[in-house]
C-alpha atoms as a PDB file:
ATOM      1  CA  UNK A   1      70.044 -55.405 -18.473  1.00  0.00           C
ATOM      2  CA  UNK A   2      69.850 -52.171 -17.040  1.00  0.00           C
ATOM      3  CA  UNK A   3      72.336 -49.564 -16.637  1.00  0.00           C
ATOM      4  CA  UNK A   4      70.602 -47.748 -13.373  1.00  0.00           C
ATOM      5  CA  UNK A   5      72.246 -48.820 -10.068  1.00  0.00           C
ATOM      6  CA  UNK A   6      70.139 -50.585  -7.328  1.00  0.00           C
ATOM      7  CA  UNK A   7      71.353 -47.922  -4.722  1.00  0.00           C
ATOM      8  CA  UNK A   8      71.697 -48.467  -0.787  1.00  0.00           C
ATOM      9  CA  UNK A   9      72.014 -45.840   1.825  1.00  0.00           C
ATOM     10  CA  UNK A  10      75.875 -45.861   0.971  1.00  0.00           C
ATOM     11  CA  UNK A  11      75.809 -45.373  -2.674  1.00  0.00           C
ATOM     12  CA  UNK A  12      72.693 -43.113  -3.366  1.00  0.00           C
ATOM     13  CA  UNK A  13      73.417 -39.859  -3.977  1.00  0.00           C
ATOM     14  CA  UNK A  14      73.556 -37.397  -0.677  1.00  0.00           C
ATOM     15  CA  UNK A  15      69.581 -36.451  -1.364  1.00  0.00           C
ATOM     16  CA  UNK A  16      68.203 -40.154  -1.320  1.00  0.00           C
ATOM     17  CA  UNK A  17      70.533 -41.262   1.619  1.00  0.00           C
ATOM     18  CA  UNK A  18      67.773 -40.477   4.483  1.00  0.00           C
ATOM     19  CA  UNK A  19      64.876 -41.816   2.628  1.00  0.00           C
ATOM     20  CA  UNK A  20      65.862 -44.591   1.952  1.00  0.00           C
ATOM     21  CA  UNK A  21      67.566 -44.833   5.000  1.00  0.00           C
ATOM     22  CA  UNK A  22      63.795 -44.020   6.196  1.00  0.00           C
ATOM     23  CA  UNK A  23      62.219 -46.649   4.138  1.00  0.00           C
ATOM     24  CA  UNK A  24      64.350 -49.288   5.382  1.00  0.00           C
ATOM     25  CA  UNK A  25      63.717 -49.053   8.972  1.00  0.00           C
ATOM     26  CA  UNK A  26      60.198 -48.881   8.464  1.00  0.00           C
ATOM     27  CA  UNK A  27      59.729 -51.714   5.933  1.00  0.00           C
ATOM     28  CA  UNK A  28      62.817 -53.814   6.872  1.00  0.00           C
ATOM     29  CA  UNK A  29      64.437 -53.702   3.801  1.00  0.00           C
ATOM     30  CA  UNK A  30      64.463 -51.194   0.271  1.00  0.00           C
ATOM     31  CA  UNK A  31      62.104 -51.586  -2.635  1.00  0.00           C
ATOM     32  CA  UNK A  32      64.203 -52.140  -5.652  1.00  0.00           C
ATOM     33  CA  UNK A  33      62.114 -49.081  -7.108  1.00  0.00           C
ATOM     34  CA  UNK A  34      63.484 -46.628  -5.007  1.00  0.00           C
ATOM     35  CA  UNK A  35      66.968 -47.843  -5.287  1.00  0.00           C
ATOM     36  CA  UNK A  36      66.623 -47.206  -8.643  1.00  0.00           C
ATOM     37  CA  UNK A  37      64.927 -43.982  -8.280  1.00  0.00           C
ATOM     38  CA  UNK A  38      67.658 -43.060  -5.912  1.00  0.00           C
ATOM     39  CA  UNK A  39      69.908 -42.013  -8.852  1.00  0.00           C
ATOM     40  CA  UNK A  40      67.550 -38.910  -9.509  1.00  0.00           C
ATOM     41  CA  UNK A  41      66.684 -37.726  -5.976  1.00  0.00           C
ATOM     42  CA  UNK A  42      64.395 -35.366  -6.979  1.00  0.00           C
ATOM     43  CA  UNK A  43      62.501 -37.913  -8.371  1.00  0.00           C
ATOM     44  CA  UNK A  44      62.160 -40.399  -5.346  1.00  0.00           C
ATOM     45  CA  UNK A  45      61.305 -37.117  -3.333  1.00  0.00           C
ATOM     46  CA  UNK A  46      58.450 -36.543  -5.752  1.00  0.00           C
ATOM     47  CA  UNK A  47      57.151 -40.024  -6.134  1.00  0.00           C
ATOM     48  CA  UNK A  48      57.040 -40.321  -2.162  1.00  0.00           C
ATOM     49  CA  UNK A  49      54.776 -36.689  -2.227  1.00  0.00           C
ATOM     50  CA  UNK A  50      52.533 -37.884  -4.679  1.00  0.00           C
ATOM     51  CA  UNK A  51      52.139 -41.439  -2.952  1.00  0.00           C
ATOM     52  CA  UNK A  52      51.450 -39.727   0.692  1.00  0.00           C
ATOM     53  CA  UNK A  53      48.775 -37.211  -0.878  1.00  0.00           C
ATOM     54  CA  UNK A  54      47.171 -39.973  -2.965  1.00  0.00           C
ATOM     55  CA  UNK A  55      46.820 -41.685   0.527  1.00  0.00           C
ATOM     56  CA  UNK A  56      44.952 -38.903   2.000  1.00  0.00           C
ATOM     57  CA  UNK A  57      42.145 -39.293  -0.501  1.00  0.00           C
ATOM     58  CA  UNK A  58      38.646 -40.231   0.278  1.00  0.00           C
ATOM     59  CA  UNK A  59      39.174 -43.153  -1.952  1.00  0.00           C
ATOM     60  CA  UNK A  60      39.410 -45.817   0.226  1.00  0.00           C
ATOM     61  CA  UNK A  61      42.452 -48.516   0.709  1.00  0.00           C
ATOM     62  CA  UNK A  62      40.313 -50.578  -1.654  1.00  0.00           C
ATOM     63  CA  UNK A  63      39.921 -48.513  -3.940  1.00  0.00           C
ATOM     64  CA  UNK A  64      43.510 -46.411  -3.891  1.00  0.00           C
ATOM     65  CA  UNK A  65      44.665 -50.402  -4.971  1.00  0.00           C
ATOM     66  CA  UNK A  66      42.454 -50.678  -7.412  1.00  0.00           C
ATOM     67  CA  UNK A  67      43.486 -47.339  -9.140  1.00  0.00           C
ATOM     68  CA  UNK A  68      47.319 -48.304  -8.979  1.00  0.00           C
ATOM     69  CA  UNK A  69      46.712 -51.716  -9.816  1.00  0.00           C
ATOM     70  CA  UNK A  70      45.018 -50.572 -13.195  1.00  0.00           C
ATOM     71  CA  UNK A  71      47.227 -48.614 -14.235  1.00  0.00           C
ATOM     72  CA  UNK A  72      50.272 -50.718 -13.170  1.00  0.00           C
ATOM     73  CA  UNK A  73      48.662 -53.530 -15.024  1.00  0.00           C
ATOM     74  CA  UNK A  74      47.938 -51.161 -18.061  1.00  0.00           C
ATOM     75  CA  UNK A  75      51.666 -49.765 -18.569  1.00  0.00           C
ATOM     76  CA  UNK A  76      52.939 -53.424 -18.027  1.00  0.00           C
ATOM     77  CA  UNK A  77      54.450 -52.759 -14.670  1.00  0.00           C
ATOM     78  CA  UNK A  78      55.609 -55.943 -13.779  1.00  0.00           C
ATOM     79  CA  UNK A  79      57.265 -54.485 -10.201  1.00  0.00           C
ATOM     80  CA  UNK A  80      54.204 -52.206  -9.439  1.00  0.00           C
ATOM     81  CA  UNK A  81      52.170 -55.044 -10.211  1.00  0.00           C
ATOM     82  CA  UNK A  82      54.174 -57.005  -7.729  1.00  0.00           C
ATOM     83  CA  UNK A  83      54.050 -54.260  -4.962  1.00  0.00           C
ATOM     84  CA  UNK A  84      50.788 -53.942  -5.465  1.00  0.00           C
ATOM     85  CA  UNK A  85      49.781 -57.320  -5.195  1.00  0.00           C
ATOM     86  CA  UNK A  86      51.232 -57.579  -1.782  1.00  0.00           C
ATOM     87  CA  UNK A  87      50.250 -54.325  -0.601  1.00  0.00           C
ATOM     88  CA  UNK A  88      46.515 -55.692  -1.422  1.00  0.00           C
ATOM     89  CA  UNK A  89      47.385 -59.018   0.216  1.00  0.00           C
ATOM     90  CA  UNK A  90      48.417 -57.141   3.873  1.00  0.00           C
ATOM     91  CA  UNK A  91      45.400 -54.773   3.238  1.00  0.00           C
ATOM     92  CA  UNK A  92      43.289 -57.976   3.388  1.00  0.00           C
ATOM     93  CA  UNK A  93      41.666 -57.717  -0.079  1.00  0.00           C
ATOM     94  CA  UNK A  94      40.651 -61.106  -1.074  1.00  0.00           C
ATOM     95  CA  UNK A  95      42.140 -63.341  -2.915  1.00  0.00           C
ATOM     96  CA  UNK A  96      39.720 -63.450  -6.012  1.00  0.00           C
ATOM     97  CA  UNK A  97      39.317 -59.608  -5.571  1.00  0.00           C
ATOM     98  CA  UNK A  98      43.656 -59.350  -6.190  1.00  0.00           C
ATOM     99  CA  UNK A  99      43.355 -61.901  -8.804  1.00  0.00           C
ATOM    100  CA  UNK A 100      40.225 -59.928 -11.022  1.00  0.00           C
ATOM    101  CA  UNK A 101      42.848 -56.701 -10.279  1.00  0.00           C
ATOM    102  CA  UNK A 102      45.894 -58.363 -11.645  1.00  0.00           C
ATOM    103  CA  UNK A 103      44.469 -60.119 -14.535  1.00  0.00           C
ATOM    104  CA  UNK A 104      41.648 -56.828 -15.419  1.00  0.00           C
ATOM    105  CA  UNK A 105      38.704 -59.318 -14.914  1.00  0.00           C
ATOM    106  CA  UNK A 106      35.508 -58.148 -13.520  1.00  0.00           C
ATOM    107  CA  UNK A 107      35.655 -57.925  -9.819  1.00  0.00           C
ATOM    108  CA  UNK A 108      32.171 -58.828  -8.950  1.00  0.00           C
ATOM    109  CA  UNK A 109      31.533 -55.397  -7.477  1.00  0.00           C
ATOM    110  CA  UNK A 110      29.840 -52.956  -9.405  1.00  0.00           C
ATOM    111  CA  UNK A 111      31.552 -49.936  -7.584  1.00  0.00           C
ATOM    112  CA  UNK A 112      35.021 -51.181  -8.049  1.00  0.00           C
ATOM    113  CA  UNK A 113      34.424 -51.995 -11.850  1.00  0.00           C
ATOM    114  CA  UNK A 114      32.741 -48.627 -12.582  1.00  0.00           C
ATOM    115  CA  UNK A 115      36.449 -47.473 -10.833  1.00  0.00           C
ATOM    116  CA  UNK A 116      38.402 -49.823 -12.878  1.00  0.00           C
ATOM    117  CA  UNK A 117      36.967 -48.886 -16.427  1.00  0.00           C
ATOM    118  CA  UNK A 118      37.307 -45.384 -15.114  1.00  0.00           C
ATOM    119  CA  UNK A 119      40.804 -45.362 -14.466  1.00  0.00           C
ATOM    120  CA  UNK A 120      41.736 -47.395 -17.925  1.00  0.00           C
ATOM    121  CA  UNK A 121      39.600 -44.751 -19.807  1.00  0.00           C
ATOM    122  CA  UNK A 122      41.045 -42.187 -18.252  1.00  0.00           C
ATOM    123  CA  UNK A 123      44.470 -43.281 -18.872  1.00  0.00           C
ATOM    124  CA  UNK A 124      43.547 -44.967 -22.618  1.00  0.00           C
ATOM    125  CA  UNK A 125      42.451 -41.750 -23.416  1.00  0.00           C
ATOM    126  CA  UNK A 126      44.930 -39.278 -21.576  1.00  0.00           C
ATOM    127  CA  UNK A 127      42.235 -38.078 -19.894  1.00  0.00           C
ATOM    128  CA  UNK A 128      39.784 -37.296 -22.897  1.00  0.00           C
ATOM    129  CA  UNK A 129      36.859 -39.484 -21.539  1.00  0.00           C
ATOM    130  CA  UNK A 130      33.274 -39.218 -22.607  1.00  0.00           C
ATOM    131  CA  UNK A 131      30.274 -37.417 -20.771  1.00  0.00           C
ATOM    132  CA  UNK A 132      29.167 -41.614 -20.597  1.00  0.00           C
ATOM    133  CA  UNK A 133      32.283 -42.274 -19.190  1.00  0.00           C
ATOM    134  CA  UNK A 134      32.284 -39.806 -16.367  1.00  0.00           C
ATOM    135  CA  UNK A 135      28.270 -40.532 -16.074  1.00  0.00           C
ATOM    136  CA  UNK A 136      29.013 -44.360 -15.037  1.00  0.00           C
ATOM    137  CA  UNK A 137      31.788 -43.285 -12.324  1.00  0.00           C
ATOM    138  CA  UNK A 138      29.109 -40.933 -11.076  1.00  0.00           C
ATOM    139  CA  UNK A 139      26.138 -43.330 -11.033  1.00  0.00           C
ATOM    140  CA  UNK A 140      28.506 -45.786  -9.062  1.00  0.00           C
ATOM    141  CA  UNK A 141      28.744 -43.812  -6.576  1.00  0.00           C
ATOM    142  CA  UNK A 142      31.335 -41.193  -6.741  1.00  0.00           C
ATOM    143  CA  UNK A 143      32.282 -37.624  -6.754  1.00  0.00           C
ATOM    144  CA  UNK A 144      33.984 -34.956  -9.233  1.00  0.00           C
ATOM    145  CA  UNK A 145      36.375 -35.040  -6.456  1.00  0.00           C
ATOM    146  CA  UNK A 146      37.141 -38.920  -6.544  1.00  0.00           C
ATOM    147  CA  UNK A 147      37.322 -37.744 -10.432  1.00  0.00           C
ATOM    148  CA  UNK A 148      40.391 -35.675  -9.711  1.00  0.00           C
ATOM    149  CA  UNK A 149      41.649 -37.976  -6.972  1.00  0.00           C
ATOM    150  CA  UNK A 150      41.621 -40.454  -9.704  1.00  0.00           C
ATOM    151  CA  UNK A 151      43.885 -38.505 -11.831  1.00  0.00           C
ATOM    152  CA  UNK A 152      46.350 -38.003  -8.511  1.00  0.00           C
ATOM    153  CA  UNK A 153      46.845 -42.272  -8.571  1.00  0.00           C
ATOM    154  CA  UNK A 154      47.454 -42.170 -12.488  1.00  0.00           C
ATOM    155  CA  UNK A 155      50.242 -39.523 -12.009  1.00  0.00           C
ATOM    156  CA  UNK A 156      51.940 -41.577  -9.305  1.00  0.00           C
ATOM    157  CA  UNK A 157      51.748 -44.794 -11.626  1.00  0.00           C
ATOM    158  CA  UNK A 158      53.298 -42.898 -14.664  1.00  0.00           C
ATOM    159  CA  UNK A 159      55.837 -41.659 -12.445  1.00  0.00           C
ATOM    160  CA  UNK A 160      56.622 -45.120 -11.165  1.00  0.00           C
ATOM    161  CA  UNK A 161      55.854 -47.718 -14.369  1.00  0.00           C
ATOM    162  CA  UNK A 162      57.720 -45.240 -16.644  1.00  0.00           C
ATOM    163  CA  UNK A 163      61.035 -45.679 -14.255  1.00  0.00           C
ATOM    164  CA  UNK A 164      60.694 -49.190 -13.564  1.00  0.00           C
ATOM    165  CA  UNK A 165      60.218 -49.723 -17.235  1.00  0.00           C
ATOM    166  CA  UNK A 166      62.945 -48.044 -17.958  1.00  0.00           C
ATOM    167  CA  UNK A 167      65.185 -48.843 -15.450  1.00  0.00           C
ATOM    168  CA  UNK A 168      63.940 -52.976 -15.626  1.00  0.00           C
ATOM    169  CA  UNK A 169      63.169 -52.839 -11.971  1.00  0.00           C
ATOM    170  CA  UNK A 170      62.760 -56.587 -10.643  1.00  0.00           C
ATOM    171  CA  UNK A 171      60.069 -57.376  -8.020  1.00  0.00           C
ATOM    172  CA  UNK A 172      61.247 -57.655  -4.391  1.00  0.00           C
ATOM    173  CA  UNK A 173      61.768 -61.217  -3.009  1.00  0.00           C
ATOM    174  CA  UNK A 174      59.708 -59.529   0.301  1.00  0.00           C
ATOM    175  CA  UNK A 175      57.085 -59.104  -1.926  1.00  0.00           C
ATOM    176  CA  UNK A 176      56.609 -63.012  -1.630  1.00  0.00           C
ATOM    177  CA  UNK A 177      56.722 -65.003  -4.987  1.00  0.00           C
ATOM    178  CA  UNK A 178      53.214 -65.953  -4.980  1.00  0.00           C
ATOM    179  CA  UNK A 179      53.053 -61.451  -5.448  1.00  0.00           C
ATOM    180  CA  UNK A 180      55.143 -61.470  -8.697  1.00  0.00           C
ATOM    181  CA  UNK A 181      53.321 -60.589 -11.666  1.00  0.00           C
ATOM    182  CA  UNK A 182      54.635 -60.148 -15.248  1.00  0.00           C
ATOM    183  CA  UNK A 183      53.632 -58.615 -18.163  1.00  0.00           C
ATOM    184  CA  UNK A 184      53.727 -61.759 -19.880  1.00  0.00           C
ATOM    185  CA  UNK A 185      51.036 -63.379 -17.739  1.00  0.00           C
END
């Protein structure tokens, strides 16, 4: 049971009205996350910064999913899970490349696990990873600056798993049940 609201355009406060007002039109109907978030606007204003800079990244689509879904999957997120999930299904990741993600199984792709393990260090550690550590993410391939970019995704996840945690956020039927994830799994 949870005692935050799932807001529409009509019952958010004055701040949230517009975006999600915004987000409807664009996705055809509200994620349940930011109709909870809706109750703090300030906070659905800063969750939707941090998401739109953590898409200009060089990270790629791939590997922007791969961040959230790590740390979704490490706070127990069962709606970012879900979102995530079907965000990686429209992006066209495959299948067994969503599945590794959700269940933290080795993906088969030796740049994608050196980003997986260094995301769950990273956030295992609140940031105090080894010279190792940040030697593998190097050696696969990337930069001190996918290093900090890195650290952009985790602060968008914290944001978001700490409120739907919180706030017991259900999954979106849009996401498509064969999306849902939970914790439990």
């Amino acid at each position: 049971m949870s005692e935050f609201p799932l807001h529409t355009p009509q019952t958010a406060p004055q701040a949230a009205r517009t975006i999600l007002k915004d987000v409807q039109s664009r996705l055809g109907f509200i994620p349940t996350m930011y109709a909870k978030q809706a109750e703090a606007p300030v906070v659905l204003k800063t969750y939707r910064m941090l998401d739109e800079a953590f898409e200009t990244t060089s990270l790629t689509t791939t590997e922007r999913l791969v961040v959230l879904m790590t740390v979704s999957r490490y706070h127990a997120c069962d709606f970012c899970m879900s979102a995530h999930s079907w965000r990686a299904q429209i992006a066209k990741l495959s299948p067994p490349l969503i599945e590794a993600l959700r269940t933290g199984a080795l993906t088969g792709n030796t740049r994608l696990d050196a980003l997986a393990t260094f995301t769950y260090a990273m956030v295992d550690s609140r940031g105090a990873i080894s010279d190792d550590q940040l030697q593998a993410f190097r050696e696969a391939g990337f930069s001190r600056q996918q290093a900090l970019e890195v650290i952009l995704g985790i602060a968008a996840k914290v944001m978001t798993n700490f409120t739907n945690r919180l706030a017991h956020t259900p999954p979106n039927p849009e996401f498509g049940s064969e999306n849902v994830w939970r914790a439990s799994q």
